[in-house]
C-alpha atoms as a PDB file:
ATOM      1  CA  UNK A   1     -51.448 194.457  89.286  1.00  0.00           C
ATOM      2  CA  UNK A   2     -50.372 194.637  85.406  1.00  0.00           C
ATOM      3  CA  UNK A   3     -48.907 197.756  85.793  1.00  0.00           C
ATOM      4  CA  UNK A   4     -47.229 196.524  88.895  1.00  0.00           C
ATOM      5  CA  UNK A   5     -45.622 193.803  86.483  1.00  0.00           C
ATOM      6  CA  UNK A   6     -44.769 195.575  83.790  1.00  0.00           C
ATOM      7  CA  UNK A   7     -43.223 198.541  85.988  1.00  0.00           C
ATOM      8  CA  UNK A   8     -40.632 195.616  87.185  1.00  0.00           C
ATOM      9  CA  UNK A   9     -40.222 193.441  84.257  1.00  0.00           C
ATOM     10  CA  UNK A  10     -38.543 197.220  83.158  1.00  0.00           C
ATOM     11  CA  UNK A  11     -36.433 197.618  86.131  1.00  0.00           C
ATOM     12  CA  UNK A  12     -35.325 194.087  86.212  1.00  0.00           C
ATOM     13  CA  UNK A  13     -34.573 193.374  82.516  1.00  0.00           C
ATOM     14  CA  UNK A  14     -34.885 197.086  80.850  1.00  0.00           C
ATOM     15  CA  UNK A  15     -31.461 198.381  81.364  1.00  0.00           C
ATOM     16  CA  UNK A  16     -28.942 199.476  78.762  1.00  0.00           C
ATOM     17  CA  UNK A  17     -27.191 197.135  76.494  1.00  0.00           C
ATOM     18  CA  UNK A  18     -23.716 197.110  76.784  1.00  0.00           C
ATOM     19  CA  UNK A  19     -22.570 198.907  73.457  1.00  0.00           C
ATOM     20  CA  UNK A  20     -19.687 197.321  71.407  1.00  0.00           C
ATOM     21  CA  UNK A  21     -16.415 200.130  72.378  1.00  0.00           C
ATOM     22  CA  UNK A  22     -16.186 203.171  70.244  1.00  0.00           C
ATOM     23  CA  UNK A  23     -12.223 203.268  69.303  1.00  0.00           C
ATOM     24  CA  UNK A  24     -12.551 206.850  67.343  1.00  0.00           C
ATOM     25  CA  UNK A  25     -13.692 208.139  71.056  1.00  0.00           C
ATOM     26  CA  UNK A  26     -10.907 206.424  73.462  1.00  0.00           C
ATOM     27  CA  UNK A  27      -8.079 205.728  70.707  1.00  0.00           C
ATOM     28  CA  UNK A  28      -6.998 209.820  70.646  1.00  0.00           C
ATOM     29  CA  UNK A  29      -7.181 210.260  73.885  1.00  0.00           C
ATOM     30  CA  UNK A  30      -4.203 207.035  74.653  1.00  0.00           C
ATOM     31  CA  UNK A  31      -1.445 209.868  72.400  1.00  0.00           C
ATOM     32  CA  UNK A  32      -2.091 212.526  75.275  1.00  0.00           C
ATOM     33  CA  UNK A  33       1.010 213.231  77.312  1.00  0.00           C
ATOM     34  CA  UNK A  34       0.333 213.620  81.252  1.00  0.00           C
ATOM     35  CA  UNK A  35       3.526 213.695  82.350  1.00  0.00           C
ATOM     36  CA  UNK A  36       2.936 217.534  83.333  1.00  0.00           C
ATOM     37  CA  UNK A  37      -0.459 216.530  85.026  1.00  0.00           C
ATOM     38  CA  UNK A  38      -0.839 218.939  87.889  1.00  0.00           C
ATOM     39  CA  UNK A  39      -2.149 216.843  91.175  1.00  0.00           C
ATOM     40  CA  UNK A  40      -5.487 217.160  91.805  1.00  0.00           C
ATOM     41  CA  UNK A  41      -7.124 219.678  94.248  1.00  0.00           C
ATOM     42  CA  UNK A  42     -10.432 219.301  96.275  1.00  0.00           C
ATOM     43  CA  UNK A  43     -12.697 222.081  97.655  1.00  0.00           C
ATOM     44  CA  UNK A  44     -16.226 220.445  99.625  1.00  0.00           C
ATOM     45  CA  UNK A  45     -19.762 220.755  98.166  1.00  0.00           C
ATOM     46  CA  UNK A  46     -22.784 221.828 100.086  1.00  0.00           C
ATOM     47  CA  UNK A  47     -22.908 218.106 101.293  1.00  0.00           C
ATOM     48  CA  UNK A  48     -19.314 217.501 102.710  1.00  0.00           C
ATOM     49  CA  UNK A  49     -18.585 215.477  99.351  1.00  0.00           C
ATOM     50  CA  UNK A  50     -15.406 216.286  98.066  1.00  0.00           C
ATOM     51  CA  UNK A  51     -15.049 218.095  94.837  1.00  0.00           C
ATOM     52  CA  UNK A  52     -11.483 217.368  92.765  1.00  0.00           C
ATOM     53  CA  UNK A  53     -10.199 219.754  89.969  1.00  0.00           C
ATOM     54  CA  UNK A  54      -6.970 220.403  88.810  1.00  0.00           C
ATOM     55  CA  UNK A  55      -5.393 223.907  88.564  1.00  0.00           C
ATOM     56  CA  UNK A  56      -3.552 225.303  85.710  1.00  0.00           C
ATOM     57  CA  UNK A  57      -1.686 228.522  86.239  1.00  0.00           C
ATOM     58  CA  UNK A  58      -1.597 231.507  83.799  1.00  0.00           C
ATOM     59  CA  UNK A  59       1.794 231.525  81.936  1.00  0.00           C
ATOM     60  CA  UNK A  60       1.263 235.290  82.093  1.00  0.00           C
ATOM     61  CA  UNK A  61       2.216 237.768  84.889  1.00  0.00           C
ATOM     62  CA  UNK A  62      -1.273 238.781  85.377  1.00  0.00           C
ATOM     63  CA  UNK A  63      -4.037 236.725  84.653  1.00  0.00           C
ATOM     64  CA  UNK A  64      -6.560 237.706  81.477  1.00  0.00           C
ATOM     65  CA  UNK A  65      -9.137 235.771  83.091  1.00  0.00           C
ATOM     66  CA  UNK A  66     -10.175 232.380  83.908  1.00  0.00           C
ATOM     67  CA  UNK A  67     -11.368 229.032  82.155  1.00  0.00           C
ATOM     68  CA  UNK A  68     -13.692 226.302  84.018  1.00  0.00           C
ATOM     69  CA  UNK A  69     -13.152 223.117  81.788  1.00  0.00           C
ATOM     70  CA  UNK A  70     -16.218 220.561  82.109  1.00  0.00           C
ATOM     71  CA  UNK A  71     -15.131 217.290  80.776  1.00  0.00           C
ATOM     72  CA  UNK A  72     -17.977 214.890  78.338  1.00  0.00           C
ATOM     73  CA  UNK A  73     -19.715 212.269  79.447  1.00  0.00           C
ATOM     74  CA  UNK A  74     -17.585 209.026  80.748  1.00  0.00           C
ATOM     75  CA  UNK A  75     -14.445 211.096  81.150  1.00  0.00           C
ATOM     76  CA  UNK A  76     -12.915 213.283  84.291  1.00  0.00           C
ATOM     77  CA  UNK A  77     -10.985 216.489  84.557  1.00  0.00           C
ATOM     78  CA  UNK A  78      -8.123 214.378  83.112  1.00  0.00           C
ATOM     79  CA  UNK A  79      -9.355 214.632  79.335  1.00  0.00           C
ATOM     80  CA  UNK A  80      -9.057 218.777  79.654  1.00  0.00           C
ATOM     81  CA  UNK A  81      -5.290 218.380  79.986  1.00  0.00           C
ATOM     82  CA  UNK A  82      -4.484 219.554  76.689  1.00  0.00           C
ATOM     83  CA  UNK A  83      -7.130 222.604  76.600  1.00  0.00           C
ATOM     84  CA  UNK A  84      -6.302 223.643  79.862  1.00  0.00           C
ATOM     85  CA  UNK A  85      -2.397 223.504  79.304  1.00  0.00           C
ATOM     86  CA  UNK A  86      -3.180 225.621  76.223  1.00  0.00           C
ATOM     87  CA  UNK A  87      -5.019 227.996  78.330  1.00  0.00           C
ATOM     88  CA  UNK A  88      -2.536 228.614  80.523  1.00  0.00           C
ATOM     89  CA  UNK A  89       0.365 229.408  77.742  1.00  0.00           C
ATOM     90  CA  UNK A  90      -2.345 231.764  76.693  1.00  0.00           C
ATOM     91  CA  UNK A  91      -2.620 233.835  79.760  1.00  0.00           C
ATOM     92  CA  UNK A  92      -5.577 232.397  81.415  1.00  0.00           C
ATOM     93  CA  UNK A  93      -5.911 230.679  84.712  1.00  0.00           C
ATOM     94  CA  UNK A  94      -7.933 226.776  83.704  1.00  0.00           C
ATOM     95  CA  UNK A  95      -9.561 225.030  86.225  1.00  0.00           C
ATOM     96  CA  UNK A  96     -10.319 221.247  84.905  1.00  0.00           C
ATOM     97  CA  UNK A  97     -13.024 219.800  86.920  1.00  0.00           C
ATOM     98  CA  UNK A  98     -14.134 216.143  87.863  1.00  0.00           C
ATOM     99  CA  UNK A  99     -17.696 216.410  87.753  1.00  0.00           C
ATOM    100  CA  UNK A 100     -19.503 214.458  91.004  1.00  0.00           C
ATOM    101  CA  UNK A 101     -19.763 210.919  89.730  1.00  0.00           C
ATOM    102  CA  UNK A 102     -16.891 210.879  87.873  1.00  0.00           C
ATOM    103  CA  UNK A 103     -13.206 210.441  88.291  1.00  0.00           C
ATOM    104  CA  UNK A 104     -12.112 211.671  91.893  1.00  0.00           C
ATOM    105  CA  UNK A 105     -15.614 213.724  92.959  1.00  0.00           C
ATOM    106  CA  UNK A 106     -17.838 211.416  94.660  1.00  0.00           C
ATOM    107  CA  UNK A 107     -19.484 208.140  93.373  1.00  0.00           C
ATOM    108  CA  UNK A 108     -18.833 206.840  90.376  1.00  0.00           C
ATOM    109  CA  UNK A 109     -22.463 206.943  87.650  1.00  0.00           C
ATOM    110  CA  UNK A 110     -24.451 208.457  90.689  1.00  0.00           C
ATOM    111  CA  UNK A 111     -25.696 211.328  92.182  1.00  0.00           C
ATOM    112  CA  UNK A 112     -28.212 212.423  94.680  1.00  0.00           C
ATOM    113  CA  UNK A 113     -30.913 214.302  92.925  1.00  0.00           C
ATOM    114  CA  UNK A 114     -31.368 216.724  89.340  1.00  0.00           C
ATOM    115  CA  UNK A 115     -29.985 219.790  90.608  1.00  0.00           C
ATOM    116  CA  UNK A 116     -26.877 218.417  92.692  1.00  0.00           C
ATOM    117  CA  UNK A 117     -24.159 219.579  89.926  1.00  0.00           C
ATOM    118  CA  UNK A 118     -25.398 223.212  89.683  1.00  0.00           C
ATOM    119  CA  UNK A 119     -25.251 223.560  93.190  1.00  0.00           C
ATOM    120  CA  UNK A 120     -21.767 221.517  92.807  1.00  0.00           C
ATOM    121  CA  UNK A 121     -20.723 224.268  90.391  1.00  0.00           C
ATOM    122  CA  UNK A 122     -21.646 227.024  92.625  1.00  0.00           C
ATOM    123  CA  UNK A 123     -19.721 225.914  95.497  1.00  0.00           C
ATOM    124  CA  UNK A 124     -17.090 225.293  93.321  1.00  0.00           C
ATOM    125  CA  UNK A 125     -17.092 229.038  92.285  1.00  0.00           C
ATOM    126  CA  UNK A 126     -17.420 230.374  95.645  1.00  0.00           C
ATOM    127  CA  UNK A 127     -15.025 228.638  97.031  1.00  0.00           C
ATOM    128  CA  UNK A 128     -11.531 229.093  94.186  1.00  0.00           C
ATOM    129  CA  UNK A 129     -13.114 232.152  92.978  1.00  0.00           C
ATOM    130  CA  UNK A 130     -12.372 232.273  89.312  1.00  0.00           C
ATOM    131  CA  UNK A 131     -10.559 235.347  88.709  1.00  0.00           C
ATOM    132  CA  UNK A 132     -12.654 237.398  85.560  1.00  0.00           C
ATOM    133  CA  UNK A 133     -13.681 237.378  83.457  1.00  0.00           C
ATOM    134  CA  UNK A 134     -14.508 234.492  83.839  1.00  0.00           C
ATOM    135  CA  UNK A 135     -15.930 231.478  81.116  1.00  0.00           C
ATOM    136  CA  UNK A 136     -17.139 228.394  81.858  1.00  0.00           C
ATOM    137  CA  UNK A 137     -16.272 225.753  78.837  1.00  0.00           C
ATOM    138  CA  UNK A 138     -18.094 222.329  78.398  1.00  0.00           C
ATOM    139  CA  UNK A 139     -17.263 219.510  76.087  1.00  0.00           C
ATOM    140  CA  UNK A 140     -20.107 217.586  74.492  1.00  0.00           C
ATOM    141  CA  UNK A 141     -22.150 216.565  77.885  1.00  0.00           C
ATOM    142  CA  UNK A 142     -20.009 218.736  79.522  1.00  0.00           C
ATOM    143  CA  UNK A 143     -21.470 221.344  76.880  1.00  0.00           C
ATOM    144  CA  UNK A 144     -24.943 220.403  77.228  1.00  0.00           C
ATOM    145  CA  UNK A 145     -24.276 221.070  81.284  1.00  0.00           C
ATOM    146  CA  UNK A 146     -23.160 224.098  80.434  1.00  0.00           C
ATOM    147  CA  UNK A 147     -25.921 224.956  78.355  1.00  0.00           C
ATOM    148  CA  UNK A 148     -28.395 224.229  80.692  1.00  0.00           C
ATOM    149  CA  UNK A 149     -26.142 226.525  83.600  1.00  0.00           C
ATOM    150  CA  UNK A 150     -26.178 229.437  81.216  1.00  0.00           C
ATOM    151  CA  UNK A 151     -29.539 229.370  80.876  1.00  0.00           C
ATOM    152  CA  UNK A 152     -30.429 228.976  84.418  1.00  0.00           C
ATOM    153  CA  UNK A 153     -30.846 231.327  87.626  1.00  0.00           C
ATOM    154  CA  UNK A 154     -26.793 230.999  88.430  1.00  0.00           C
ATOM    155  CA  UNK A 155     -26.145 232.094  84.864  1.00  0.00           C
ATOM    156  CA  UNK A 156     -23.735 235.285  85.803  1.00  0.00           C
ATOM    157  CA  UNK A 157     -21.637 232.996  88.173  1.00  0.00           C
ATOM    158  CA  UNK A 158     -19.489 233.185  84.574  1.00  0.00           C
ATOM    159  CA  UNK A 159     -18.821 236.298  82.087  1.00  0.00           C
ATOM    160  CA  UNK A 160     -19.543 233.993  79.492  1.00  0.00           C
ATOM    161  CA  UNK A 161     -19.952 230.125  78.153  1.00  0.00           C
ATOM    162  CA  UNK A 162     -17.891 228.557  75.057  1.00  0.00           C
ATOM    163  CA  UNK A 163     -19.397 225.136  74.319  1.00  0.00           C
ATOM    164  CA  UNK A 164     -18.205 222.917  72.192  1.00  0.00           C
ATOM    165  CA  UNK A 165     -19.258 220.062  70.744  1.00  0.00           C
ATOM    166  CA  UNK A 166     -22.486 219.971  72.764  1.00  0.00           C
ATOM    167  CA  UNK A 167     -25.449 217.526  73.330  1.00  0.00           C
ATOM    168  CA  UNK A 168     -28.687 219.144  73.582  1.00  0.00           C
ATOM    169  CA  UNK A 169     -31.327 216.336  73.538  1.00  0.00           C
ATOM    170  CA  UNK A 170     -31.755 213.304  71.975  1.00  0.00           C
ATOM    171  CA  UNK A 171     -34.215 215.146  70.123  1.00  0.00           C
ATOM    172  CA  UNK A 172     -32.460 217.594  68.701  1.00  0.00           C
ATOM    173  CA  UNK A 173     -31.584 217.987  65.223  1.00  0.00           C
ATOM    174  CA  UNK A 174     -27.663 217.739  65.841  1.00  0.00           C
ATOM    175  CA  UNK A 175     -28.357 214.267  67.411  1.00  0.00           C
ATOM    176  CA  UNK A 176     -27.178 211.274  65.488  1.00  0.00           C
ATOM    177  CA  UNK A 177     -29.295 208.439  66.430  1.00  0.00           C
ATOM    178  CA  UNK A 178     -27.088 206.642  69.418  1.00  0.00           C
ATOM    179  CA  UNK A 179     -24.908 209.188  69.883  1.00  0.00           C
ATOM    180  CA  UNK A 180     -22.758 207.776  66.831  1.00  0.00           C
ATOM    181  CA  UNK A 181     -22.813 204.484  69.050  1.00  0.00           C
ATOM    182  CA  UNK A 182     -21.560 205.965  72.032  1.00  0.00           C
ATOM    183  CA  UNK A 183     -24.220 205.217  74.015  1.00  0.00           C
ATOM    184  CA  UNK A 184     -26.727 202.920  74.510  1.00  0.00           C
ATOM    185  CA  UNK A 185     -29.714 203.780  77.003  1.00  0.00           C
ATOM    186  CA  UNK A 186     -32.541 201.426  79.055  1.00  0.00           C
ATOM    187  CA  UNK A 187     -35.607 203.081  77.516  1.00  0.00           C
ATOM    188  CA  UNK A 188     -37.932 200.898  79.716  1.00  0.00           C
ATOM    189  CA  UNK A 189     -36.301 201.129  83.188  1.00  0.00           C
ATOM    190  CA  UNK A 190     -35.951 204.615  82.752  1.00  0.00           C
ATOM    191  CA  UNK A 191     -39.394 205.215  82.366  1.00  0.00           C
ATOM    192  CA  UNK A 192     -40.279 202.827  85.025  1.00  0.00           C
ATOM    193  CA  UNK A 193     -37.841 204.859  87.504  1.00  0.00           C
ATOM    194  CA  UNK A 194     -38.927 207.421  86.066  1.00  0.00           C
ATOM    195  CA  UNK A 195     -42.818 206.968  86.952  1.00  0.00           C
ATOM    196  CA  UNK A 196     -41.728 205.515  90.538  1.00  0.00           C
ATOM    197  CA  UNK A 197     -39.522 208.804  91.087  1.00  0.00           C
ATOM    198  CA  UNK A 198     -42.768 210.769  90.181  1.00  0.00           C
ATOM    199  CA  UNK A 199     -44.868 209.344  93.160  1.00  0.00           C
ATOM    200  CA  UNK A 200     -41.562 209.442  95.987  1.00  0.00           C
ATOM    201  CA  UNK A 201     -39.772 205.954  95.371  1.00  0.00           C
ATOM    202  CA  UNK A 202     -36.640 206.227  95.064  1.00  0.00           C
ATOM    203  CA  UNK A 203     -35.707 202.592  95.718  1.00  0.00           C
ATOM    204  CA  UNK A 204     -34.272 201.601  92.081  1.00  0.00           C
ATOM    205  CA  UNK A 205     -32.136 205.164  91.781  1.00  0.00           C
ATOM    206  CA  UNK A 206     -28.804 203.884  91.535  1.00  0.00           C
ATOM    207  CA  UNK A 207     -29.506 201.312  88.894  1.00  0.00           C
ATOM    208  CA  UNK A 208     -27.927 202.146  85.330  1.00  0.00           C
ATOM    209  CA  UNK A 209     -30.026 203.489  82.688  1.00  0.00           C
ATOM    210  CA  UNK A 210     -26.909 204.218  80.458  1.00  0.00           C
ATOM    211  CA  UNK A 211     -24.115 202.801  79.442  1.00  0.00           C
ATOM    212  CA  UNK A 212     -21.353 204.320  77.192  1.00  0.00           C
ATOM    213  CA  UNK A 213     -19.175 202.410  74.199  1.00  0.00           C
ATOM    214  CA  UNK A 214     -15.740 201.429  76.534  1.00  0.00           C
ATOM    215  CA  UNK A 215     -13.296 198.974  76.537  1.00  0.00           C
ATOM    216  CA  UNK A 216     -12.561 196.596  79.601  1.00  0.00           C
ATOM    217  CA  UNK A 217      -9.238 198.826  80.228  1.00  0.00           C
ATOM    218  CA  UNK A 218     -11.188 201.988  80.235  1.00  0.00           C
ATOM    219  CA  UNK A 219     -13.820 200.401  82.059  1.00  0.00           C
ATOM    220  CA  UNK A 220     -11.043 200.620  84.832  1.00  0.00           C
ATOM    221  CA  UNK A 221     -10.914 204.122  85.636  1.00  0.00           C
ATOM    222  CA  UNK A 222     -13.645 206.069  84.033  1.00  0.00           C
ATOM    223  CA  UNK A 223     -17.683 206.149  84.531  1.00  0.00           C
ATOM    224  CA  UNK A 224     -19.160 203.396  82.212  1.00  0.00           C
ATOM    225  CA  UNK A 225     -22.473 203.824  83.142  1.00  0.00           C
ATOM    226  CA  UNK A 226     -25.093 206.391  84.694  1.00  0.00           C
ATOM    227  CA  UNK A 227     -27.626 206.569  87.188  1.00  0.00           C
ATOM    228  CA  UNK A 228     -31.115 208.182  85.836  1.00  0.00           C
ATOM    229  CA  UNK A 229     -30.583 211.637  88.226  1.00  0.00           C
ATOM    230  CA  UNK A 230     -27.440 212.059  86.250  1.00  0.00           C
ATOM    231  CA  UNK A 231     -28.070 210.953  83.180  1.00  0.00           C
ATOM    232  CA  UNK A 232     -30.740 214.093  83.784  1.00  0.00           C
ATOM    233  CA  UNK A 233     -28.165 216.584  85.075  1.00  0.00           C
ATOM    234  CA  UNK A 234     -25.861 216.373  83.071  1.00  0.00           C
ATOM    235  CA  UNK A 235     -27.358 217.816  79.889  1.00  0.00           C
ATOM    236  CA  UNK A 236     -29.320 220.810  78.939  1.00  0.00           C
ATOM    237  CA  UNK A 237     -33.445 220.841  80.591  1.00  0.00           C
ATOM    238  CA  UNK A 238     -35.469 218.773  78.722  1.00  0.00           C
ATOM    239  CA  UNK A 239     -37.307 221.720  77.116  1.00  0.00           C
ATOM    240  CA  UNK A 240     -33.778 222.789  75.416  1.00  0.00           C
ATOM    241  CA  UNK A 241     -34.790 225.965  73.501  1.00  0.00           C
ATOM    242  CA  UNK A 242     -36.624 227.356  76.671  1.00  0.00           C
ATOM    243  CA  UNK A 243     -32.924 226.630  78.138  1.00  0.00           C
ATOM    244  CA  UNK A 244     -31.455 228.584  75.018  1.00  0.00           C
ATOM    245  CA  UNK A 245     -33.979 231.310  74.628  1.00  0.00           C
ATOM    246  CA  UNK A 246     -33.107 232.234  78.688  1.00  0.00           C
ATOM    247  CA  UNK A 247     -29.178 232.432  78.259  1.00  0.00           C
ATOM    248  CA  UNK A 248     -27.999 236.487  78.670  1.00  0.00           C
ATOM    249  CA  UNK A 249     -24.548 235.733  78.650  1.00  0.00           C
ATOM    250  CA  UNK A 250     -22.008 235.940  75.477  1.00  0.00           C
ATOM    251  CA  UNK A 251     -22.610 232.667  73.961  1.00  0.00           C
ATOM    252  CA  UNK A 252     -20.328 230.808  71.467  1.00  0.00           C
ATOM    253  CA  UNK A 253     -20.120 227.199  69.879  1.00  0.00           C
ATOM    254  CA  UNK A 254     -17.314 225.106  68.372  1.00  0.00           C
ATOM    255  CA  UNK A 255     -17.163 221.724  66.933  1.00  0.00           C
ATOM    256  CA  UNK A 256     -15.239 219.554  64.454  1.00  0.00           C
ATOM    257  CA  UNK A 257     -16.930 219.659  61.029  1.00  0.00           C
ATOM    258  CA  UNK A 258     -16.580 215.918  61.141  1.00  0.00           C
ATOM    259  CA  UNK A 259     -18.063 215.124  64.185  1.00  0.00           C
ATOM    260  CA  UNK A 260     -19.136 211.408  64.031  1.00  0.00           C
ATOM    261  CA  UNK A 261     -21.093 211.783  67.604  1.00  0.00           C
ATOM    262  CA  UNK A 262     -23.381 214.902  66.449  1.00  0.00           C
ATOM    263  CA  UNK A 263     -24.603 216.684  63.134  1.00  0.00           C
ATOM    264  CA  UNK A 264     -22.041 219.707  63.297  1.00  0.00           C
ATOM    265  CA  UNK A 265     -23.372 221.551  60.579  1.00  0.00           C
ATOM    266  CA  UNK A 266     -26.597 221.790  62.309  1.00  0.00           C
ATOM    267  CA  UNK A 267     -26.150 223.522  65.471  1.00  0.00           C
ATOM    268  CA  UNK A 268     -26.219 226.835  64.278  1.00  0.00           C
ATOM    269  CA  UNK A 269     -29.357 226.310  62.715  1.00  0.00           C
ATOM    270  CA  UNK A 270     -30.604 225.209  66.230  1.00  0.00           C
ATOM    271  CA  UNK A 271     -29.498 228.701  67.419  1.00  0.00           C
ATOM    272  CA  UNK A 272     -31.271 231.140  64.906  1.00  0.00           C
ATOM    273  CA  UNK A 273     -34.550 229.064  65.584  1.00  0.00           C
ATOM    274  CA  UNK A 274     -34.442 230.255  68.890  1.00  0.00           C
ATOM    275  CA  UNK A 275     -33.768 233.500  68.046  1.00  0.00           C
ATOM    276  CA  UNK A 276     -30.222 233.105  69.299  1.00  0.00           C
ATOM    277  CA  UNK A 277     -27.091 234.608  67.356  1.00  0.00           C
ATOM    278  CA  UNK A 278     -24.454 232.177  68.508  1.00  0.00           C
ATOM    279  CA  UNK A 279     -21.517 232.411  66.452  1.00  0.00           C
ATOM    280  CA  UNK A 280     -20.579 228.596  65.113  1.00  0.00           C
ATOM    281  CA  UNK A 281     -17.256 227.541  64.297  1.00  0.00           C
ATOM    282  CA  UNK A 282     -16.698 224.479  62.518  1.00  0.00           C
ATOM    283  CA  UNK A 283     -13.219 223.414  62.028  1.00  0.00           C
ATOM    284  CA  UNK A 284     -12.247 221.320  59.215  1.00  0.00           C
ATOM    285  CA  UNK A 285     -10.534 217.787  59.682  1.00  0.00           C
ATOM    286  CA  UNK A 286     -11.510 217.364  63.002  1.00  0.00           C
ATOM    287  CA  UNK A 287     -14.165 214.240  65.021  1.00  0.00           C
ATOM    288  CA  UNK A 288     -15.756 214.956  67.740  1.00  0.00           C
ATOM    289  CA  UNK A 289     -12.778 214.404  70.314  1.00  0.00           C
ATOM    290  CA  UNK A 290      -9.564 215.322  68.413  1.00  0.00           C
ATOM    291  CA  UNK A 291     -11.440 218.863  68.415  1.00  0.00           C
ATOM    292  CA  UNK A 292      -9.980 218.798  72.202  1.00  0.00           C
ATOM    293  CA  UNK A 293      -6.645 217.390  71.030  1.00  0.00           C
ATOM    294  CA  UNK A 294      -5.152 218.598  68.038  1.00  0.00           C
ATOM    295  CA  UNK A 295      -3.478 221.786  66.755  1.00  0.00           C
ATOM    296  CA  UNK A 296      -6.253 223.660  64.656  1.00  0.00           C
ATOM    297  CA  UNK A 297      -9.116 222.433  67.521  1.00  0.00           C
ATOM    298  CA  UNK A 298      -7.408 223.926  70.760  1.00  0.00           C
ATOM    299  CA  UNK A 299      -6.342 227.172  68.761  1.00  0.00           C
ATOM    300  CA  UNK A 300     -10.366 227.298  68.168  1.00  0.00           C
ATOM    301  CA  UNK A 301     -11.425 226.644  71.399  1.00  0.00           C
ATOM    302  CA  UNK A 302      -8.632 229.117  73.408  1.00  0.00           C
ATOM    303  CA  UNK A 303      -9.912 231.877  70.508  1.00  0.00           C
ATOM    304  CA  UNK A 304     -13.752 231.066  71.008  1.00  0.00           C
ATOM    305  CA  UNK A 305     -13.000 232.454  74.930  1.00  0.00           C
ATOM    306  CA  UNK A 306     -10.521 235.110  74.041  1.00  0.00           C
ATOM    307  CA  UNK A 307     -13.600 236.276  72.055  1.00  0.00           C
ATOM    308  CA  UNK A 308     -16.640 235.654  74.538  1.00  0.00           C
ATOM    309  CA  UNK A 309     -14.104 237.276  77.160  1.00  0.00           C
ATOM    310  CA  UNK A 310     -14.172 240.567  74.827  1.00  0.00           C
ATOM    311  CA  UNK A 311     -18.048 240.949  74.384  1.00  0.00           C
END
């Protein structure tokens, strides 16, 4: 009967806090231009849902290969604009995807089980085809997603993975406590879901166990919060250097050296203790997001590919 209690005094009044917004995360992001946007495309997952991604064409004849832009935590496809533009001068074919519960691909801070956005990703792949070689790119979540699909089964769905900026684990050693105040999480409901989910009740799933630093106007149109399935998805496997240790595929890193979300200078320590030689670039001058935005970050980025393409 006390555990009873306790399990739903933590559902009921466990949650997240609502975290004060975050300007240094939204603020670059309001300078983008989308007047080029292309409209967004849809191909259907496993389950009939509705997948959107925007193309981007190569500016080249013939293709050199193909970019698959996964967006960070919060956002949609529509924060890869500026990489993916830059991809295409460069001669590759970018793909910017809305990951299911975010922007256009399905509902909003939910998903249906830990799993759903590999197999997502996989019908994505099988059903534009990429042309190759082919990388798959992920932005801080976005990276740690990647992460965790280069180190899983599906792996050579992509020549090669670039992430940048990643989360691995709150436990990590590149993890600054909060996420820099980006996000705040509901320790105690998501252990009671948690323990519920363990025994087949599924009842409380769709409640919010995280919630990110926004303002009311951003509120508006991106994710502000996450259910505990993808909150779990959309990182690297809890055991994060068994998820590093099993990636075969080239393997590269960038982030700005000022990063205020994660300890940059730390990741490629993280690496070598794995035994993994995964070649770190940090580029001076930059946060966490203007490493998507500006000049010296995108020229970083489009090279880190250009280079896991070659190996």
């Amino acid at each position: 009967m006390l555990l009873s209690s306790l399990v739903a005094l933590a559902i009921a009044f466990g949650g997240p806090a609502k975290p004060p917004p975050l300007r240094s995360i939204s603020e670059p992001f309001e300078k983008v231009d989308l007047s080029d946007l292309p409209p967004a495309q849809r191909v259907a997952a496993r389950d009939g849902t509705q997948l959107a991604f925007r193309r981007y064409p190569a500016a080249a004849e013939r293709a050199k290969g193909s970019v698959v832009l996964v967006h960070g935590s919060s956002a949609g496809g529509i924060s890869m604009h500026v990489l993916a533009r830059a991809f295409a001068a460069a001669g590759y074919e970018a793909c910017a995807l809305d990951v299911r519960g975010h922007g256009e691909s399905g509902t909003k801070g939910f998903i249906d089980y830990v799993g759903q956005l590999e197999d997502d990703l996989e019908d994505f792949c099988r059903a534009v085809a990429p042309a190759r070689p082919s990388t798959l790119v992920g932005f801080s979540s976005g990276g740690g997603f990647a992460l965790r699909f280069a180190g899983s089964s599906r792996q050579e769905l992509f020549s090669g993975y670039v992430l940048l900026s990643p989360f691995i684990s709150q436990d990590a050693p590149t993890y600054r406590p909060g996420g820099g105040g980006w996000v705040r999480v509901g320790v105690p409901r998501l252990v009671a879901i948690s323990l519920l989910r363990a025994i087949g009740v599924h009842a409380f799933d769709r409640l919010p166990i995280m919630r990110f630093a926004l303002d009311d106007a951003a509120r508006a149109f991106l994710t502000s919060e996450y259910s505990c399935a993808l909150a779990e998805n959309f990182r690297p496997e809890r055991d994060y250097r068994a998820n590093i240790r099993a990636v075969r595929r080239p393997l590269r890193l960038v982030a700005g050296r000022d990063d205020e979300v994660f300890y940059a200078d730390r990741f490629a320590a993280l690496f070598e203790a794995e035994r993994k030689q995964v070649p770190v670039t940090l580029v001076p001058g930059l946060g966490h997001v203007t490493l998507t935005l500006e000049p010296a970050g995108v020229h970083a980025v489009v090279s880190a590919v250009a280079a896991a393409s070659a190996a």
